[in-house]
Protein backbone atom coordinates (compact mmCIF):
# COMPACT_ATOMS: atom_id res chain seq x y z
CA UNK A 1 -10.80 -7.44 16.95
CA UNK A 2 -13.23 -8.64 19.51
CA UNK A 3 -15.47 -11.62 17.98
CA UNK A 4 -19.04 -11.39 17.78
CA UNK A 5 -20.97 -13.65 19.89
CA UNK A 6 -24.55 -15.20 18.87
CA UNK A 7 -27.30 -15.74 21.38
CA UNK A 8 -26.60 -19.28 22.69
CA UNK A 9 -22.79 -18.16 22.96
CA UNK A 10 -23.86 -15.16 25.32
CA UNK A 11 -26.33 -17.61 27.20
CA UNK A 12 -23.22 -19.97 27.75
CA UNK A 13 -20.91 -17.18 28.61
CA UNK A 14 -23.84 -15.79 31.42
CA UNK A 15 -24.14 -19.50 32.75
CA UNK A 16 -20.65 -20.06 33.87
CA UNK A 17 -20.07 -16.10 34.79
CA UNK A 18 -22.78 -16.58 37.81
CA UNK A 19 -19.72 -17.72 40.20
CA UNK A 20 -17.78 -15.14 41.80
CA UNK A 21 -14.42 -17.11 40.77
CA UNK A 22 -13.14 -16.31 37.57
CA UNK A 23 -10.36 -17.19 35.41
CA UNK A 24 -9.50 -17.11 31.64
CA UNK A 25 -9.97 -19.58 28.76
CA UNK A 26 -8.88 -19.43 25.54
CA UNK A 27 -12.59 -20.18 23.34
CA UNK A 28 -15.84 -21.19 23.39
CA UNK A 29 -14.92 -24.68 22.41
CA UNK A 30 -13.29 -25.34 26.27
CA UNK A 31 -16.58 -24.00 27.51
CA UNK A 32 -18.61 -26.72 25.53
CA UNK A 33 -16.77 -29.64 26.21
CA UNK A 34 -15.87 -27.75 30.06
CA UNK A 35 -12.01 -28.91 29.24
CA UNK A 36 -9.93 -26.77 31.59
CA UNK A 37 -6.62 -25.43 30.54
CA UNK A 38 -3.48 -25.95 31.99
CA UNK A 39 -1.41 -23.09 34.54
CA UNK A 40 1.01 -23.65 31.47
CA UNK A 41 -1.68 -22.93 28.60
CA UNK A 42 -3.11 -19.76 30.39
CA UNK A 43 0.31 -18.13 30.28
CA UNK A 44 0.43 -18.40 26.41
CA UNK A 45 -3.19 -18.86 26.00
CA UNK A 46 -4.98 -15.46 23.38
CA UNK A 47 -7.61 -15.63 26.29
CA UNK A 48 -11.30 -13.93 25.05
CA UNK A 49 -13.83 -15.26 27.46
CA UNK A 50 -13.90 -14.99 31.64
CA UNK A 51 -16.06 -18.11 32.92
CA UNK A 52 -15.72 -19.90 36.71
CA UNK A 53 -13.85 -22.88 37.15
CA UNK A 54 -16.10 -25.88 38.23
CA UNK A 55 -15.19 -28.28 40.85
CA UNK A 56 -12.76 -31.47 39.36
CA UNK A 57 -12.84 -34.69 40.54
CA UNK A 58 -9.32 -37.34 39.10
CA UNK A 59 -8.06 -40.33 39.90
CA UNK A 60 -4.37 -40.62 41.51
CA UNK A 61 -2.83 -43.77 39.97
CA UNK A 62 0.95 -44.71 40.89
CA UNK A 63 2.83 -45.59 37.94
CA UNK A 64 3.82 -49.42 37.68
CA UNK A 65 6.49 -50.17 40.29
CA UNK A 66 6.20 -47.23 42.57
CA UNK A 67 3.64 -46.62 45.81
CA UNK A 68 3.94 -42.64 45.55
CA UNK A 69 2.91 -40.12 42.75
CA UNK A 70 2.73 -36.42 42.85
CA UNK A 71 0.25 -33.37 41.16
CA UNK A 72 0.87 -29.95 40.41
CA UNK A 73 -1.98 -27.93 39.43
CA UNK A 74 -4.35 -24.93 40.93
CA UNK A 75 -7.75 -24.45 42.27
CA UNK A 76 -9.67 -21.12 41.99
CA UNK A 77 -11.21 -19.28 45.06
CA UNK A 78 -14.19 -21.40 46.20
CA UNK A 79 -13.93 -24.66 44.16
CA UNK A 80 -12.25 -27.88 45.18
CA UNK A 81 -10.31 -30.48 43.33
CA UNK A 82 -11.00 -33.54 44.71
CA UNK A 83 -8.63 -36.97 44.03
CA UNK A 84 -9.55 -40.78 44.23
CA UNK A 85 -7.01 -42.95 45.85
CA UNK A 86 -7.77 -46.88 46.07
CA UNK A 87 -6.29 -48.24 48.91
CA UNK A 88 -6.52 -51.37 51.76
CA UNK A 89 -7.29 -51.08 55.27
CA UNK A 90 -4.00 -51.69 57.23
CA UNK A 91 -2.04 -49.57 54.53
CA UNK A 92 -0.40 -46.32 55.75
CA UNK A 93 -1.44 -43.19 53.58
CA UNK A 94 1.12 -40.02 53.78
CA UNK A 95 -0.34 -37.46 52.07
CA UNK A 96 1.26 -33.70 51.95
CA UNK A 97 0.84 -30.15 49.80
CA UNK A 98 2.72 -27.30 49.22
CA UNK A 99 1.42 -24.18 47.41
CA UNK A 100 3.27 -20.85 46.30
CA UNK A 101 0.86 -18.59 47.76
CA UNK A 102 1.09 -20.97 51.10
CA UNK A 103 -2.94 -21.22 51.09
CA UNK A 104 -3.88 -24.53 50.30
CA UNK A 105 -4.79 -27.70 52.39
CA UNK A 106 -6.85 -30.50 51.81
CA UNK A 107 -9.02 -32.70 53.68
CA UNK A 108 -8.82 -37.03 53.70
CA UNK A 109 -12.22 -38.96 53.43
CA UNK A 110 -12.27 -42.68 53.91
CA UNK A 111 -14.63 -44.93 51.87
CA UNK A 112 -17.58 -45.01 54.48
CA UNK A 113 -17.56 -40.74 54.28
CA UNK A 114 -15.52 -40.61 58.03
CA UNK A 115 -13.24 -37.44 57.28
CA UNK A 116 -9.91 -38.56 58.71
CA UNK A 117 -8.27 -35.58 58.01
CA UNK A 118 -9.36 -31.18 58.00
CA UNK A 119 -7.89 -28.04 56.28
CA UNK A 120 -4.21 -29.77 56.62
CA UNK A 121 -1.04 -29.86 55.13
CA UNK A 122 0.28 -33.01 56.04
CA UNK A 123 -1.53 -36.30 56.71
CA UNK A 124 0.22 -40.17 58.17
CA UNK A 125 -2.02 -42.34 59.19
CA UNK A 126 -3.02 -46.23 58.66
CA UNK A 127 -6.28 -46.50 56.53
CA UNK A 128 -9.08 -47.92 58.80
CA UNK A 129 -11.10 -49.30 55.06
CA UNK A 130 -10.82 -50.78 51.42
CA UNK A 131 -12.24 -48.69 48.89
CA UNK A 132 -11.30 -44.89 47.58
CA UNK A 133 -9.90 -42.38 49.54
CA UNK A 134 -11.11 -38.60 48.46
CA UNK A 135 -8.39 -36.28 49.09
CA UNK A 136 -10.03 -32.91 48.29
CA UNK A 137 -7.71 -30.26 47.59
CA UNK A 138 -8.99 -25.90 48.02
CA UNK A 139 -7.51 -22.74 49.08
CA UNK A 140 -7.63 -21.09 52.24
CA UNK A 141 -7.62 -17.80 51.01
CA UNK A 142 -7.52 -16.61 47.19
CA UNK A 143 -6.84 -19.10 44.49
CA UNK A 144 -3.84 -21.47 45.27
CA UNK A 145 -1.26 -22.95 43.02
CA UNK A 146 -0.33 -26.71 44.76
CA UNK A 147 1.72 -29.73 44.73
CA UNK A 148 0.14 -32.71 46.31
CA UNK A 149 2.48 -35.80 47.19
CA UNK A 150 0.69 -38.72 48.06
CA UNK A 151 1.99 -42.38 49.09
CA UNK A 152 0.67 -45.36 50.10
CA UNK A 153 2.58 -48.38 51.72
């Protein structure tokens, strides 16, 4: 049975359906606190609302010992993920993405907003500048599903 929503939920619910890019969530509460769920969660998710994924911006961090870490995870049609990688000038960045739908590339930034890198799918290159990289992940076409391997050395 469908649950009955009040006027602030409907306001909510007509807030985040203005976007044209929509995917499900399973309750109001991940709307409040704009937690999104998982590829893994929406499978098995009891999904009751339809809002549009905002744009997401993380923080890569290698794990103790290592110089390369990878993500999995999926942007909608017409949003971006973007990632923050601190790195030193001199260091060489190699940066690469795959996606099951074969749709999604990403662009490099450097620190002083110089795009190094367009609407690619693999990236080498020595890092002009200290400070964070943005390495800002969308989808060519349709929503894309992605891995995104990135190493620094």
């Amino acid at each position: 049975m469908p649950q009955e929503l009040n006027d602030k939920q409907v306001f909510k619910l007509a807030l985040f359906g203005v976007s044209a890019s929509l995917f499900l969530t399973p309750n109001l509460n991940a709307i409040a606190t704009n937690e999104t769920p998982t590829i893994r969660n929406r499978a098995t998710a009891n999904p009751q609302f339809l809002i549009a994924q905002q744009n997401r911006t993380r923080r890569i961090e290698f794990a103790r010992g290592t110089n390369s870490a990878t993500v999995e995870d999926a942007v909608v049609r017409g949003t971006r993920d973007t990632y923050l990688v601190n790195a030193r000038a001199g260091q060489t960045m190699t940066v690469s993405i795959t996606s099951t739908e074969e749709n999604a590339v990403f662009d490099i930034i450097a620190p002083n907003r110089r795009t190094l890198k367009q609407e690619a799918t693999s990236f080498t290159g020595k890092l002009p500048a200290r400070g964070d990289y943005r390495i800002v992940v969308g989808g060519t076409r349709g929503n894309a599903t992605y891995n995104l391997q990135v190493t620094i050395r």
